[in-house]
N, C-alpha and C. Protein backbone atom coordinates (compact mmCIF):
# COMPACT_ATOMS: atom_id res chain seq x y z
N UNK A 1 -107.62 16.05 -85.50
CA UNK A 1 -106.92 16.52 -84.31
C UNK A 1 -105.47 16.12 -84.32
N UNK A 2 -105.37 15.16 -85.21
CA UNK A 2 -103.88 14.25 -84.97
C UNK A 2 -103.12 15.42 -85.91
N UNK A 3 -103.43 15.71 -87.01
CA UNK A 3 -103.11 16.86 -87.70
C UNK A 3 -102.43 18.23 -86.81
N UNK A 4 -103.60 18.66 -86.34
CA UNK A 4 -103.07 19.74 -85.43
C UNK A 4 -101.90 19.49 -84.22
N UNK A 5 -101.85 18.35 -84.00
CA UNK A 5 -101.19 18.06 -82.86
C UNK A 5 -99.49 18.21 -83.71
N UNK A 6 -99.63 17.50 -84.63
CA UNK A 6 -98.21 17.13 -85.48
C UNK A 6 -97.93 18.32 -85.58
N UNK A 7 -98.92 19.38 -86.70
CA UNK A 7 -98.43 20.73 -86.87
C UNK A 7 -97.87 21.65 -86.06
N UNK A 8 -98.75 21.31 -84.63
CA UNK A 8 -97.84 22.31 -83.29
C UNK A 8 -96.59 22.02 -82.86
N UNK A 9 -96.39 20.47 -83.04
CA UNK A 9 -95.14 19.91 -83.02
C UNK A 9 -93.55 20.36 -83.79
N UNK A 10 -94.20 20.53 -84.83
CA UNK A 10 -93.80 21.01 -86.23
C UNK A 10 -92.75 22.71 -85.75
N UNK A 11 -94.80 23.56 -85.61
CA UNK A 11 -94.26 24.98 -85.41
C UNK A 11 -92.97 25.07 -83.63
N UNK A 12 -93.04 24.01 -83.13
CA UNK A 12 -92.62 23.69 -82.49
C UNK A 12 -90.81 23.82 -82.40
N UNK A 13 -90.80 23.03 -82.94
CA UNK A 13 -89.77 22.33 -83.58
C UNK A 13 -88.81 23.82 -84.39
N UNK A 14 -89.78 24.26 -84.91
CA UNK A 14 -89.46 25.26 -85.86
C UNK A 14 -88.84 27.15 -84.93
N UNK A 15 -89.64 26.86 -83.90
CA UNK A 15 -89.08 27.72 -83.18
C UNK A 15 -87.91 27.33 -82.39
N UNK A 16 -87.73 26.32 -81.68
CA UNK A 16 -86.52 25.96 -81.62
C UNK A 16 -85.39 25.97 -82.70
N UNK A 17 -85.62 25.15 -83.39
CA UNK A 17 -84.30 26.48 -84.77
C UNK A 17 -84.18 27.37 -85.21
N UNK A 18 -85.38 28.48 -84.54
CA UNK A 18 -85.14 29.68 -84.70
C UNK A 18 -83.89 30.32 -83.82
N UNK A 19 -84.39 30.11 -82.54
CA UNK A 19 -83.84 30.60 -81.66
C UNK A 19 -82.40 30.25 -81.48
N UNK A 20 -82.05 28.97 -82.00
CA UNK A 20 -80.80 28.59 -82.29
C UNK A 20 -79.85 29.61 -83.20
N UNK A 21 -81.05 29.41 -83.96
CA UNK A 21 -80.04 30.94 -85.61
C UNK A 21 -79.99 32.12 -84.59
N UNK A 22 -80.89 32.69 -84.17
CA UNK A 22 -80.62 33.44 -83.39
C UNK A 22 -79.38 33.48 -82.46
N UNK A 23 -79.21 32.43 -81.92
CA UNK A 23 -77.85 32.28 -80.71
C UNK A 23 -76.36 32.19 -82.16
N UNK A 24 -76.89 31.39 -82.34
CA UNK A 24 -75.53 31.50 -83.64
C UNK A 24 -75.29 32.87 -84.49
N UNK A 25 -76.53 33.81 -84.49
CA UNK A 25 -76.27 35.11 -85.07
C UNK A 25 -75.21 35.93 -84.37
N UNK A 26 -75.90 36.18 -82.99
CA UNK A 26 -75.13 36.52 -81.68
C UNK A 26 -73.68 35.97 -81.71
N UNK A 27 -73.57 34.77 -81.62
CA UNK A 27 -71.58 34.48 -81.97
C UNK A 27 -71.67 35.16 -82.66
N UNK A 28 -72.04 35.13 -84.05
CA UNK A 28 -71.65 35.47 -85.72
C UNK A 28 -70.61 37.10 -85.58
N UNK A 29 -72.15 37.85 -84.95
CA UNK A 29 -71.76 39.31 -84.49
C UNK A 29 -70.81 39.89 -83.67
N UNK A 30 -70.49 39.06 -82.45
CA UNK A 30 -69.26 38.91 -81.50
C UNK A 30 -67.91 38.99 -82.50
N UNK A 31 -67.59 37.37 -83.18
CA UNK A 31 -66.91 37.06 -83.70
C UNK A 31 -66.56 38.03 -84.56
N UNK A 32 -67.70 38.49 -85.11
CA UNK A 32 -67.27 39.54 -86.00
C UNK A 32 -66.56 41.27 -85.61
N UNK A 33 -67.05 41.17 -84.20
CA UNK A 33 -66.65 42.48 -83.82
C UNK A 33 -65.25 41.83 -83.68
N UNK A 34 -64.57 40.99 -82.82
CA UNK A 34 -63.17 40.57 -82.81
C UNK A 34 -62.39 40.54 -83.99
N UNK A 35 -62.97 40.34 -85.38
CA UNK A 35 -62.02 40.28 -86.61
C UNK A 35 -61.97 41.76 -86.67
N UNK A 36 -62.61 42.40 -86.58
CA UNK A 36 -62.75 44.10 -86.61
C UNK A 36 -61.57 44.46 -85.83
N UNK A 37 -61.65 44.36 -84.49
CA UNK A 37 -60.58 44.48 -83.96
C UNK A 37 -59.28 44.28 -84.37
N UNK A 38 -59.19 43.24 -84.79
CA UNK A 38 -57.72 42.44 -84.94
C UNK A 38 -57.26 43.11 -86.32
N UNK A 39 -58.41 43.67 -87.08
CA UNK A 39 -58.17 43.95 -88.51
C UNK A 39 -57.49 44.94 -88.41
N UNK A 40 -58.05 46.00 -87.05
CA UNK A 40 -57.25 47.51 -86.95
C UNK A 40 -56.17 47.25 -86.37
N UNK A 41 -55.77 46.07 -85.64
CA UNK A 41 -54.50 45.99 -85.01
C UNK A 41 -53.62 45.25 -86.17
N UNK A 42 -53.83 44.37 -87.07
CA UNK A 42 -53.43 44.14 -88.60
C UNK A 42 -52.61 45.64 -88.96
N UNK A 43 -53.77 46.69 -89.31
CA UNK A 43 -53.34 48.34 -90.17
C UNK A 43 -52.27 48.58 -89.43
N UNK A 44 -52.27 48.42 -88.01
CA UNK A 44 -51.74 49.36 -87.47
C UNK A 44 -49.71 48.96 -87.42
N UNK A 45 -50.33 47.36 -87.13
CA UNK A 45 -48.70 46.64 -87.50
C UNK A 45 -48.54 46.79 -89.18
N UNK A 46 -49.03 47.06 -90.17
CA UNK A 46 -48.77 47.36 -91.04
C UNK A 46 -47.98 48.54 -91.43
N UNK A 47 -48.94 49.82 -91.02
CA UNK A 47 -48.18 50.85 -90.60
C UNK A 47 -47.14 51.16 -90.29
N UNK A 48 -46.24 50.57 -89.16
CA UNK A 48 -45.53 50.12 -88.32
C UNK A 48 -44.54 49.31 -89.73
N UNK A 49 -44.71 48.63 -89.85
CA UNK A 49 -43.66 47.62 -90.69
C UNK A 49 -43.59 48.70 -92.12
N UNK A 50 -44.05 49.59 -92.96
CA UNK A 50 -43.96 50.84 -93.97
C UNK A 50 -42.59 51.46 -92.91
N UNK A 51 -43.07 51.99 -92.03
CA UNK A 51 -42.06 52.77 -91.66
C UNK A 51 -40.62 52.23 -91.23
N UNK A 52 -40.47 50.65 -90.99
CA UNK A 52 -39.35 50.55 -90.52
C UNK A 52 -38.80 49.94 -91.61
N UNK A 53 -39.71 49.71 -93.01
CA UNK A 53 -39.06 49.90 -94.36
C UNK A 53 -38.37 50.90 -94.78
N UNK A 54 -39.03 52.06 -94.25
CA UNK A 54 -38.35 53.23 -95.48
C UNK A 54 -37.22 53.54 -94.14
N UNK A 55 -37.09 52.99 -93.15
CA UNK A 55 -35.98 53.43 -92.59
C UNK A 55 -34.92 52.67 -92.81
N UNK A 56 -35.34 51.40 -93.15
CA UNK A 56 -34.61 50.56 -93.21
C UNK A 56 -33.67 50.93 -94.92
N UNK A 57 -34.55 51.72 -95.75
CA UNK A 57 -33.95 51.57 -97.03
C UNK A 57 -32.83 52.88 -96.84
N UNK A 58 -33.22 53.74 -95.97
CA UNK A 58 -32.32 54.60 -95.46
C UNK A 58 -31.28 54.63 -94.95
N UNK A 59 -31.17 53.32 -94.26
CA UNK A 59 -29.85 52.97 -93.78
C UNK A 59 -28.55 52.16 -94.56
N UNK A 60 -29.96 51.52 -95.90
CA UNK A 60 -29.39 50.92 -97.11
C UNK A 60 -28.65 51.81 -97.39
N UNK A 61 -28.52 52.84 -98.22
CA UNK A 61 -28.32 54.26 -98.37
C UNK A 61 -26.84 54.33 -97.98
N UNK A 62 -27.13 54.39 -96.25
CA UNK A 62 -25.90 55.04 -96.10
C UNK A 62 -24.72 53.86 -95.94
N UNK A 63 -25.03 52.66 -95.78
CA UNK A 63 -24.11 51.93 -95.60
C UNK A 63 -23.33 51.60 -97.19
N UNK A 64 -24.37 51.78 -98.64
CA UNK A 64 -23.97 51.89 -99.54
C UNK A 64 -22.85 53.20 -99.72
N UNK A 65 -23.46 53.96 -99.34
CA UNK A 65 -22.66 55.69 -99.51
C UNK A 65 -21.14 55.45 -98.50
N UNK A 66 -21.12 54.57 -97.21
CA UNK A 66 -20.07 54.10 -96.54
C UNK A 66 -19.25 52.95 -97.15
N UNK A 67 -19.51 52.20 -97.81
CA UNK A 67 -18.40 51.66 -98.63
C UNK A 67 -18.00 51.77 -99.56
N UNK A 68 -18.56 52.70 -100.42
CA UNK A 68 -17.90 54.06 -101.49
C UNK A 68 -16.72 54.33 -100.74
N UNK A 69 -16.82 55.08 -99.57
CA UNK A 69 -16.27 55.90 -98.86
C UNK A 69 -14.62 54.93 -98.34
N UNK A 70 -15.11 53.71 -97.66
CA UNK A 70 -14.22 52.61 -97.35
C UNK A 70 -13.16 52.50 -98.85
N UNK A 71 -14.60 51.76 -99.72
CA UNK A 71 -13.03 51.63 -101.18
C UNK A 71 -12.72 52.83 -101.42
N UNK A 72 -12.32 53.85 -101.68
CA UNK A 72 -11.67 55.34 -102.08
C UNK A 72 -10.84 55.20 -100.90
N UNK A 73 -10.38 55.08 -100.02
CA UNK A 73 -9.79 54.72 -98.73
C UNK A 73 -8.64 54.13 -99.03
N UNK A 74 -9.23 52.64 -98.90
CA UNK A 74 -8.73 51.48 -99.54
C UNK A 74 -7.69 51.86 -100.56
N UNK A 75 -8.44 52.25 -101.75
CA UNK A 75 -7.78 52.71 -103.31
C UNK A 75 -6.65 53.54 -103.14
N UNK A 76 -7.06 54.70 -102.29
CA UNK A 76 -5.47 55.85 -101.81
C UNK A 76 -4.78 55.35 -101.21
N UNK A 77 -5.29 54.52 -100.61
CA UNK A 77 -3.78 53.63 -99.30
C UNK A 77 -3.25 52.85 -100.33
N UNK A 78 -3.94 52.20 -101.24
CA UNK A 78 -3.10 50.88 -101.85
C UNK A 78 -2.27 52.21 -103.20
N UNK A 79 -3.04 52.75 -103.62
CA UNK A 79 -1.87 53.72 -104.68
C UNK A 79 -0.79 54.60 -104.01
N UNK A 80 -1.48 54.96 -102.45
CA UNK A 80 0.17 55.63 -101.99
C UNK A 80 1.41 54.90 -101.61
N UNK A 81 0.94 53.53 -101.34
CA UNK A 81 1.67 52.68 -100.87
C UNK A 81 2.21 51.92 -101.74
């Protein structure tokens, strides 16, 4: 009988850390829907930062193409002068 008593104890015991994994699954799945989230808000500032690259290399561009423009300026004023 002492047997059975321990063993119920046991299966006991054993369901209580079930139900625990269980509650910790539940965070697990939460938590996990929030990285999901954050992951698409990640893409989306990603997205976001591509485009204000290629604008940004665009403006490279012209400020390069504007001090071409400045020295040739420069160059005619200092040779007419």
């Amino acid at each position: 009988m002492a047997l059975f008593a321990d063993a119920m104890a046991l299966f006991a015991d054993a369901m209580a850390l079930f139900a625990d994994a269980m509650a910790l699954f539940a965070d697990a799945m939460a938590l996990f829907a929030d990285a999901m989230a954050l992951f698409a808000n990640a893409m989306a500032l990603f997205a976001d930062a591509m485009a204000l690259f290629a604008n940004a290399l665009t403006l490279q561009g012209i400020a390069k193409l504007n001090l071409l423009r400045i020295n040739e300026i420069l160059y005619l004023a200092d040779y007419l002068l």
